[in-house]
Protein backbone atom coordinates (compact mmCIF):
# COMPACT_ATOMS: atom_id res chain seq x y z
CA UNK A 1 83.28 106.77 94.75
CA UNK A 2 86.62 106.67 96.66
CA UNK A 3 90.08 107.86 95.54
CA UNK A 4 91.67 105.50 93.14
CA UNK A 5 94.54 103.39 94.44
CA UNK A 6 96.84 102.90 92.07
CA UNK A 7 99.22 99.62 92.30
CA UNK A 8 102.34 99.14 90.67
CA UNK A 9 104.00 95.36 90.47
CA UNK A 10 107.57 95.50 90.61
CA UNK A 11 108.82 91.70 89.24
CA UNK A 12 112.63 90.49 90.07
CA UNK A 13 113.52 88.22 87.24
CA UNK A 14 117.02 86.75 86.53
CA UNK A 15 116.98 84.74 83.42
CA UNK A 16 113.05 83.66 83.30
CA UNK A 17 112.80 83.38 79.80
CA UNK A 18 110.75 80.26 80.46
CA UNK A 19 107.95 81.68 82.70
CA UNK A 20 108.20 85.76 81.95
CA UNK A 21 105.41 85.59 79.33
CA UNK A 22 102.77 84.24 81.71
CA UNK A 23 104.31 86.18 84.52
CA UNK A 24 103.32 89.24 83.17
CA UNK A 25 99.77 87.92 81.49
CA UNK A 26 99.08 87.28 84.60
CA UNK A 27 99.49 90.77 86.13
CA UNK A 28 98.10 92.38 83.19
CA UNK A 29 94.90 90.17 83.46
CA UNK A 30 94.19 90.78 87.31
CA UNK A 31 90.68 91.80 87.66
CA UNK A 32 92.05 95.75 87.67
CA UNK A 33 89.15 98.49 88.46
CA UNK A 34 88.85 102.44 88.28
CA UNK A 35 89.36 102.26 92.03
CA UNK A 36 92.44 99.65 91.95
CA UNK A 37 94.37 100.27 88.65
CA UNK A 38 97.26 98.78 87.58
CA UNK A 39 100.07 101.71 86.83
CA UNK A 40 103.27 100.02 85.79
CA UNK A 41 104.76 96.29 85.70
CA UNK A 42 108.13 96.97 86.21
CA UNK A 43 110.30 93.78 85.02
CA UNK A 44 113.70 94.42 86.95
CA UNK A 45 115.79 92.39 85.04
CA UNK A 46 119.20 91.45 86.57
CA UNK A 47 122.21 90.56 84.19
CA UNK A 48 119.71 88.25 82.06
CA UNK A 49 121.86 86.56 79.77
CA UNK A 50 118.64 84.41 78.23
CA UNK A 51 115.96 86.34 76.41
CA UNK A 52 114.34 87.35 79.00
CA UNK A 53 114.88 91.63 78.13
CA UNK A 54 113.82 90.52 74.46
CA UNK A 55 110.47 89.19 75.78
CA UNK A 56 109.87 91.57 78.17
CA UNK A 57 110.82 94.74 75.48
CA UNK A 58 108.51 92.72 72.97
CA UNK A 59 105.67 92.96 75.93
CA UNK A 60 105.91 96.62 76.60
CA UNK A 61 106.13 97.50 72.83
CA UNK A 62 102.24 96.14 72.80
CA UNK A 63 101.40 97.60 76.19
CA UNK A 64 102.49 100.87 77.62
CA UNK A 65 102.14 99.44 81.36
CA UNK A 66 105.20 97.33 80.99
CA UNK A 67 108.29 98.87 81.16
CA UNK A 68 111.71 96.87 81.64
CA UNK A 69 114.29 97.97 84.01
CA UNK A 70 117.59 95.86 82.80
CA UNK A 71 120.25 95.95 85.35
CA UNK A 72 123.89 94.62 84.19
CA UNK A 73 125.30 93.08 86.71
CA UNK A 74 123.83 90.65 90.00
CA UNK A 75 124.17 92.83 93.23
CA UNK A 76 121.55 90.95 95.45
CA UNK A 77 117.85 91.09 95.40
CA UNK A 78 117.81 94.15 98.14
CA UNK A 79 119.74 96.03 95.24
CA UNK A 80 117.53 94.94 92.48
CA UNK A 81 114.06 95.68 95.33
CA UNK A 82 115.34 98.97 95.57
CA UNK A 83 116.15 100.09 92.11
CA UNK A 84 112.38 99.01 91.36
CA UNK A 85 111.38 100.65 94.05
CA UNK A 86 113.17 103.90 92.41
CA UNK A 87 111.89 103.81 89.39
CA UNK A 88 108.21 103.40 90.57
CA UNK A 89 105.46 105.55 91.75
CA UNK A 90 102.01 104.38 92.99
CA UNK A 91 100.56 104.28 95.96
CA UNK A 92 100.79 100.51 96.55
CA UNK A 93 103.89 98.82 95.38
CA UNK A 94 103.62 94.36 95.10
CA UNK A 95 107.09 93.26 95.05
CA UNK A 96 107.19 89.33 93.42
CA UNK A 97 108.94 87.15 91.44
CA UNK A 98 109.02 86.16 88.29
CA UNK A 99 108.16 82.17 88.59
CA UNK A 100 104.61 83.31 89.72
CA UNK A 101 101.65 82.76 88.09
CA UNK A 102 98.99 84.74 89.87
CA UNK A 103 94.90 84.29 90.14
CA UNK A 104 92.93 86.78 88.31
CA UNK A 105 92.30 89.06 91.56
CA UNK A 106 94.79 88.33 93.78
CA UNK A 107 96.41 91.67 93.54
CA UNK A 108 93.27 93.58 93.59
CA UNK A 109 92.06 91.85 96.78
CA UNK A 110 95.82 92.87 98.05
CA UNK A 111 95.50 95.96 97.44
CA UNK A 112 92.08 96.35 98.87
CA UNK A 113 93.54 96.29 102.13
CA UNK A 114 95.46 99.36 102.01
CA UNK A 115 92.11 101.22 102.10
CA UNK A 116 92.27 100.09 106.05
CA UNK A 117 94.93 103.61 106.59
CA UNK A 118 96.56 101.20 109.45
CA UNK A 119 97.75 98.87 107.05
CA UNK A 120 100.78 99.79 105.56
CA UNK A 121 102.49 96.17 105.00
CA UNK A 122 100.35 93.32 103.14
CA UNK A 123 102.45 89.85 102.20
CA UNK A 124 100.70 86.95 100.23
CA UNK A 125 101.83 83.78 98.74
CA UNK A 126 100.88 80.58 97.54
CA UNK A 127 99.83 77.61 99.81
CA UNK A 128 102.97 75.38 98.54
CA UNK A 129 102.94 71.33 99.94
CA UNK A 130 106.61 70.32 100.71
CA UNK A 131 110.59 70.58 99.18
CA UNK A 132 111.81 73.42 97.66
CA UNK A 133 108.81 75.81 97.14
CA UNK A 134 107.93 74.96 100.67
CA UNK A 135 111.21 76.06 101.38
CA UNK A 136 110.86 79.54 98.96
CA UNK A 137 107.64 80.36 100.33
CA UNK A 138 109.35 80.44 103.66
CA UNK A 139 112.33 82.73 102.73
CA UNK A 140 109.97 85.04 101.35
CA UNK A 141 107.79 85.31 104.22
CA UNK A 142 111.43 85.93 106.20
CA UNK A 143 112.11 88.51 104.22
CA UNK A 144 108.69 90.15 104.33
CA UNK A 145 109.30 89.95 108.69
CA UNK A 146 112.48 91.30 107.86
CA UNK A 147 111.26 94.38 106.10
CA UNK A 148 108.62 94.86 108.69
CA UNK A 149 111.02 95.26 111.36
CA UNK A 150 113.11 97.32 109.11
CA UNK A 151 110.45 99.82 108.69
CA UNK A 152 108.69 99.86 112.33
C-alpha cells in the first residue's frame, strides 16, 4: 500500500450563505480513501456580513474537518489564497470556490495525479455553456496560468 496523500480543500467564500451548506457536503462526501484522505476544509471567509460564519461554525461543530478561517475585511482573493494557504498543511492543497457543487470523486481523481512526482500543478473545472460562468471558468483557468508561471 502506498503513502497516504492527504488533501486539504481550501474554499474562498464571501457572503455564500445561499450555497455554503452544499459546498461543503459536497467536499465532505467525495469518495475519500486511506490513500487520499481528506484533512481539513478550510472555509476562508472574507468580511461575510450574511450568515455565512454561522453556517460554516454550525458545520465544524458536527465535524472536526471543517474549520472556518473568518477574515474581517476584503483584501483580494490572492490575500484570502494565501492566508488559507497559511493555515493549512497537507500534501495536496485544492483551492475553489464556494458556488461549487462538486461530483462525488472529483477531488480524489485530482489528487490521484500528484502520485505522478512530476506533477506538481493540477487545475479542474466544470464544462460551463456560455455568459457569465463561461466567463468565470475562464478567469479561473487565467489565474491557474498565472500561478504556474509564478511558480516555474
Amino acid at each position: 500500500m502506498r503513502a497516504p496523500m492527504p488533501c486539504d480543500v481550501l474554499v474562498l467564500a464571501h457572503n455564500e450563505e445561499a450555497s455554503i451548506g452544499a459546498v461543503v457536503a459536497s467536499v465532505l462526501d467525495q469518495r475519500w480513501t486511506e490513500e487520499r484522505p481528506l484533512g481539513t476544509c478550510l472555509i476562508v471567509s472574507t468580511a461575510s456580513t450574511d450568515a455565512t460564519d454561522q453556517i460554516v461554525s454550525a458545520i465544524a461543530a458536527r465535524d472536526s474537518r471543517v474549520r472556518l478561517l473568518a477574515i474581517p475585511e476584503r483584501r483580494g482573493k490572492v490575500t484570502d489564497v494565501n492566508a488559507g494557504v497559511g493555515a493549512t498543511e497537507a500534501d495536496v492543497l485544492v483551492i475553489m470556490d464556494a458556488d461549487i457543487e462538486l461530483s462525488d470523486a472529483c477531488l480524489p481523481q485530482l489528487v490521484a495525479m500528484f502520485e505522478d512526482a512530476e506533477i506538481g500543478l493540477a487545475a479542474a473545472w466544470r464544462a460551463v455553456p456560455t455568459g457569465a460562468r463561461r466567463a468565470r471558468a475562464w478567469r479561473v483557468g487565467r489565474l491557474v496560468a498565472e500561478v504556474h508561471n509564478e511558480l516555474a
